[in-house]
Protein backbone atom coordinates (compact mmCIF):
# COMPACT_ATOMS: atom_id res chain seq x y z
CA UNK A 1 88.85 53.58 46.37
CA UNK A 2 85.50 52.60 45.38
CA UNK A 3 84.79 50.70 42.19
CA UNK A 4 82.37 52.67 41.36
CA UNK A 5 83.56 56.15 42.28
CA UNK A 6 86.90 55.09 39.63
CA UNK A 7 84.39 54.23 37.06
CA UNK A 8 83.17 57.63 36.93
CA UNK A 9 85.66 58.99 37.23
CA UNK A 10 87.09 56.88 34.43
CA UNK A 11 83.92 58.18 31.77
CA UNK A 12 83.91 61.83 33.27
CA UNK A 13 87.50 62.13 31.99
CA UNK A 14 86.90 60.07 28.59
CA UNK A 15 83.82 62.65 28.22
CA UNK A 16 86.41 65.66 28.84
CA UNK A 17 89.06 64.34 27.13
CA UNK A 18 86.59 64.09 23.83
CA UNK A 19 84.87 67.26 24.57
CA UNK A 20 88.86 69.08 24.11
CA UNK A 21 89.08 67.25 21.06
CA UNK A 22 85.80 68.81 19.70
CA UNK A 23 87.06 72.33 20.47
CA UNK A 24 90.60 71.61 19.33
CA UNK A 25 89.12 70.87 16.00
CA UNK A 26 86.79 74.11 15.84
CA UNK A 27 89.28 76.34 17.26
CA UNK A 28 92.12 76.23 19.68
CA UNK A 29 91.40 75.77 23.14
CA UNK A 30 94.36 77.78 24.63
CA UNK A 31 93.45 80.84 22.11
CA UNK A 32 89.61 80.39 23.02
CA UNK A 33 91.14 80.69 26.73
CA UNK A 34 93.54 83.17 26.11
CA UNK A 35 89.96 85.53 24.73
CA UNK A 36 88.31 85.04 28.41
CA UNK A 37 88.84 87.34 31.27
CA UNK A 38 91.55 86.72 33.86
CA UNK A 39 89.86 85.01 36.30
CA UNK A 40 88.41 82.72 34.39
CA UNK A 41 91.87 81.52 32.77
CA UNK A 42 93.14 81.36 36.25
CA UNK A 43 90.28 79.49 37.63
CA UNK A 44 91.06 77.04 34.63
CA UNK A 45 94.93 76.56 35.53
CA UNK A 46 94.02 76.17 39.21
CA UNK A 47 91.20 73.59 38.62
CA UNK A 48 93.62 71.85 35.98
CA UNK A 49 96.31 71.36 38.57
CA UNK A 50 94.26 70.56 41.58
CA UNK A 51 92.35 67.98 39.07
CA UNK A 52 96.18 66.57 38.34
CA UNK A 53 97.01 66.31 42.24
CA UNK A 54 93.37 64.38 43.02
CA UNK A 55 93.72 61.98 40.35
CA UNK A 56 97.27 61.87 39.50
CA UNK A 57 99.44 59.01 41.11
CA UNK A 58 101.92 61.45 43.35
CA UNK A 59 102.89 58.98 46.27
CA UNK A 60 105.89 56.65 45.77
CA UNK A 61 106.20 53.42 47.54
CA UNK A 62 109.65 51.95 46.86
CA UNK A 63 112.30 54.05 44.62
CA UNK A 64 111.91 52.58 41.25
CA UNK A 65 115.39 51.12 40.79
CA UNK A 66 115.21 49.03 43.40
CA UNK A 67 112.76 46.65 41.39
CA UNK A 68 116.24 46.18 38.80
């Protein structure tokens, strides 16, 4: 990948990851969720888990044992 494009990437989740924090303080996040309408909870839990698939490390090159 890009440099760049990981960079962002890199700030865009910091920025998330702090913005979370400011709600968690305020209030929960998951009972501020829970007080939204369906679709938007499920529109959360879908972009939540497609986010984990993009960004996540899912392949596997070499069964970790074998480095032992």
């Amino acid at each position: 990948m890009n440099l760049r494009f990981e960079f962002f990437v890199a700030i865009a989740s910091m920025l998330f990851l702090f913005g979370i924090a400011l709600l968690q303080r305020r209030e929960g996040v998951w009972k501020r969720l829970a007080e939204k309408p369906q679709w938007v909870r499920w529109s959360v839990y879908y972009g939540l888990i497609v986010a984990i698939l993009l960004f996540g490390n899912v392949r596997s090159d070499q069964f970790i044992y074998f480095q032992f």
